[in-house]
Protein backbone atom coordinates (compact mmCIF):
# COMPACT_ATOMS: atom_id res chain seq x y z
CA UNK A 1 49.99 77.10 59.95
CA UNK A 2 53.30 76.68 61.14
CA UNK A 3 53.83 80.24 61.90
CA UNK A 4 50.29 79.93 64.54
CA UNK A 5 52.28 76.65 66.02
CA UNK A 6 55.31 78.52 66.57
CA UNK A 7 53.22 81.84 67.88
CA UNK A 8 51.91 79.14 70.29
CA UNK A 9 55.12 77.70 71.58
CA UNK A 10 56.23 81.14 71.99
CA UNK A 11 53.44 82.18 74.56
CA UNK A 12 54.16 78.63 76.30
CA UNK A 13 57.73 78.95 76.71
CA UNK A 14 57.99 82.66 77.88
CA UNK A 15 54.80 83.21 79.51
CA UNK A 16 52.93 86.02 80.97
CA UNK A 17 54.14 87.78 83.49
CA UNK A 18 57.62 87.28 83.60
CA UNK A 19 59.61 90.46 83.29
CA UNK A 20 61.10 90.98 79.63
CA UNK A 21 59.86 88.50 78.14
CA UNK A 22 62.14 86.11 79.57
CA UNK A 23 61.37 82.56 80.98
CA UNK A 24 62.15 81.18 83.93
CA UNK A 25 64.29 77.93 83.67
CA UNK A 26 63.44 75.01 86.11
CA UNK A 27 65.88 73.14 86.58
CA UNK A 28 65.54 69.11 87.83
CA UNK A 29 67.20 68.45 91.18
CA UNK A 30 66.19 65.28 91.98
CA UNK A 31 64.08 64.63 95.45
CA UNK A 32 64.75 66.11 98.20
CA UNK A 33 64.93 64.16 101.53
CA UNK A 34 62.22 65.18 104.20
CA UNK A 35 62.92 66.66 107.23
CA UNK A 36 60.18 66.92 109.56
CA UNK A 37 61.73 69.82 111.98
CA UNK A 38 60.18 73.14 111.22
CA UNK A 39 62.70 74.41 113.15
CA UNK A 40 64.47 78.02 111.13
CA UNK A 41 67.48 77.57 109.53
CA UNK A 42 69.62 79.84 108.22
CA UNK A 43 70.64 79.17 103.93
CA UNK A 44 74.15 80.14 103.01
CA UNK A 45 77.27 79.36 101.34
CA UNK A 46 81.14 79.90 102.10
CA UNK A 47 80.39 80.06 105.65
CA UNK A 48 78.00 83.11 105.03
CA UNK A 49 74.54 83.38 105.38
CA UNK A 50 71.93 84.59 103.51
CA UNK A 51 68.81 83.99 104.19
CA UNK A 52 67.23 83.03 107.50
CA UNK A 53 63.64 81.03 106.91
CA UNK A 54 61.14 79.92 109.62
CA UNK A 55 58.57 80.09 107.38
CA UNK A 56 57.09 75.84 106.27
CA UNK A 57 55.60 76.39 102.78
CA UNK A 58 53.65 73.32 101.00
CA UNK A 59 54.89 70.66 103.54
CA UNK A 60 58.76 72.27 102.82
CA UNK A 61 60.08 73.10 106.04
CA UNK A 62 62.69 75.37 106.51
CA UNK A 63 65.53 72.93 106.15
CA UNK A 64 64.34 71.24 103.16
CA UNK A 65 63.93 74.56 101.64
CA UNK A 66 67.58 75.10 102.00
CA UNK A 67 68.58 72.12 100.94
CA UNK A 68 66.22 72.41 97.80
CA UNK A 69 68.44 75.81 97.27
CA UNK A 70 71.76 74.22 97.71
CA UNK A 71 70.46 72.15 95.17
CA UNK A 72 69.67 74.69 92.15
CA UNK A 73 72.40 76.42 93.49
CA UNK A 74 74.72 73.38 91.86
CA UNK A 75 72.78 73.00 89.12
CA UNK A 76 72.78 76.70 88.43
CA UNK A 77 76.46 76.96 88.57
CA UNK A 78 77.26 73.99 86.75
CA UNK A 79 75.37 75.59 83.80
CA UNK A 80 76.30 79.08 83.93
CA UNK A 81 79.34 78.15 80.89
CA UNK A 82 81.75 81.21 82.06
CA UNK A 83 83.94 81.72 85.24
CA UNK A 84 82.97 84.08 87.40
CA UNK A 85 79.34 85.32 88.28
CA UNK A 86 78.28 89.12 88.21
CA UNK A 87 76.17 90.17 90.77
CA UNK A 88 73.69 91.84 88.03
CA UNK A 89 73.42 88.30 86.79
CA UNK A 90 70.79 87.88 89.83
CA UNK A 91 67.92 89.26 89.82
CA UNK A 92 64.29 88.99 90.43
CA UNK A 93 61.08 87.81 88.55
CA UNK A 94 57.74 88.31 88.86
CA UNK A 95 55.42 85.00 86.83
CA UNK A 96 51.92 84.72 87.79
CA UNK A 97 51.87 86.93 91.05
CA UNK A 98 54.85 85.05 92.35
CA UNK A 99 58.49 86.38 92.83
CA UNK A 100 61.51 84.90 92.54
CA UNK A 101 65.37 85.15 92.60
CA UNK A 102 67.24 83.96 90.09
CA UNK A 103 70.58 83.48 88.56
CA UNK A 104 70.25 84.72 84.72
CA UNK A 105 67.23 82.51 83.49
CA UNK A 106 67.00 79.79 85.87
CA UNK A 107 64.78 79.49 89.34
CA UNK A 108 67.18 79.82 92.36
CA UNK A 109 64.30 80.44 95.04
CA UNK A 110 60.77 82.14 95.15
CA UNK A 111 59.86 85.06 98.08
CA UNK A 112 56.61 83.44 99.12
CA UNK A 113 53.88 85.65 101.22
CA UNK A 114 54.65 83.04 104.17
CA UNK A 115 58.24 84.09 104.23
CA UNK A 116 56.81 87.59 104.25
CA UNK A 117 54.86 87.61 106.72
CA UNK A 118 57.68 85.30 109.67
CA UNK A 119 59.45 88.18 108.54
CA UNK A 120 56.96 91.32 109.37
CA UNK A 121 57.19 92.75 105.78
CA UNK A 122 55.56 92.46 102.98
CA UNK A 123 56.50 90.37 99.73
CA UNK A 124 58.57 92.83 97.68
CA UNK A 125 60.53 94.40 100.96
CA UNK A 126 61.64 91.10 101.99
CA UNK A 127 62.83 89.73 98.38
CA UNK A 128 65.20 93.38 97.86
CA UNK A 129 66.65 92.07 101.15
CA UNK A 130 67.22 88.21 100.00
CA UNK A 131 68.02 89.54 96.68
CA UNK A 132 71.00 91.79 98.29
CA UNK A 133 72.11 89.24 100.27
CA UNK A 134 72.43 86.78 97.69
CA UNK A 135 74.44 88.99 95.29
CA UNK A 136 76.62 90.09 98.20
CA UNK A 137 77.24 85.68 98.53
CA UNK A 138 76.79 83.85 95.12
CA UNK A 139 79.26 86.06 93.33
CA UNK A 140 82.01 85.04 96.06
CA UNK A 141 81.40 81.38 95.80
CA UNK A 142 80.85 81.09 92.27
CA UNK A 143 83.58 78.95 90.23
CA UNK A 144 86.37 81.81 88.78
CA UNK A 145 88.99 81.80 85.68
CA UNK A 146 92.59 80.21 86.77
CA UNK A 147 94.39 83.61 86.66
């Protein structure tokens, strides 16, 4: 019996679909303010960009995407438990025909088709491009050691 319960949980918490057997973490972030311009905006950090979005998806327009980013970005980074971030440490992961970016296990953003197509390419073109430009970033603005 308890071996079936714990079978169970183990389905629930890694799920199908998500590349080695590894879950995605979703971290809270609290609400995120609305912004009704759908104008782009460009998501970065440091004073460098990364990824310019002009794409609204569910009622989250460009802006509020970015800010929902800068979010999990803090979160992210406040959990990661070392100095210093590696860019292999990001990645992406595909769950349920979705794909994402993430840092290690947890969410940072997901490549949606809408981004895809504002962009002229298609789903897995445009997230190797995001997924360069936020290794090329995150590293450099991630907390370090004292040396």
């Amino acid at each position: 019996m308890h071996l079936t319960v714990l079978a169970a949980m183990a389905v629930v918490a890694y799920g199908p679909g998500v590349r080695g057997a590894e879950r995605l973490v979703r971290l809270p972030i609290g609400r995120i303010p609305v912004v009704e311009s759908r104008a782009p905006a460009t998501w970065g950090l440091g004073g460098m960009s990364m990824v310019n979005l002009t794409a609204t998806v569910n009622r989250r327009t460009p802006i509020m995407r970015t800010l929902e980013w800068d979010a999990r970005t803090v979160e992210i980074l406040s959990r990661i438990g070392k100095p210093g971030l590696r860019r292999g440490e990001i990645r992406l992961a595909h769950d349920g025909g979705k794909t994402y970016i993430c840092v290690g296990p947890y969410l940072l953003l997901e490549v949606t088709p809408a981004d895809a197509r504002a962009a002229k390419k298609d789903v897995a073109a445009l997230a190797q491009e995001w997924l360069a430009q936020v290794r090329r970033v995150l590293p450099q603005v991630a907390p370090v050691g004292s040396r």
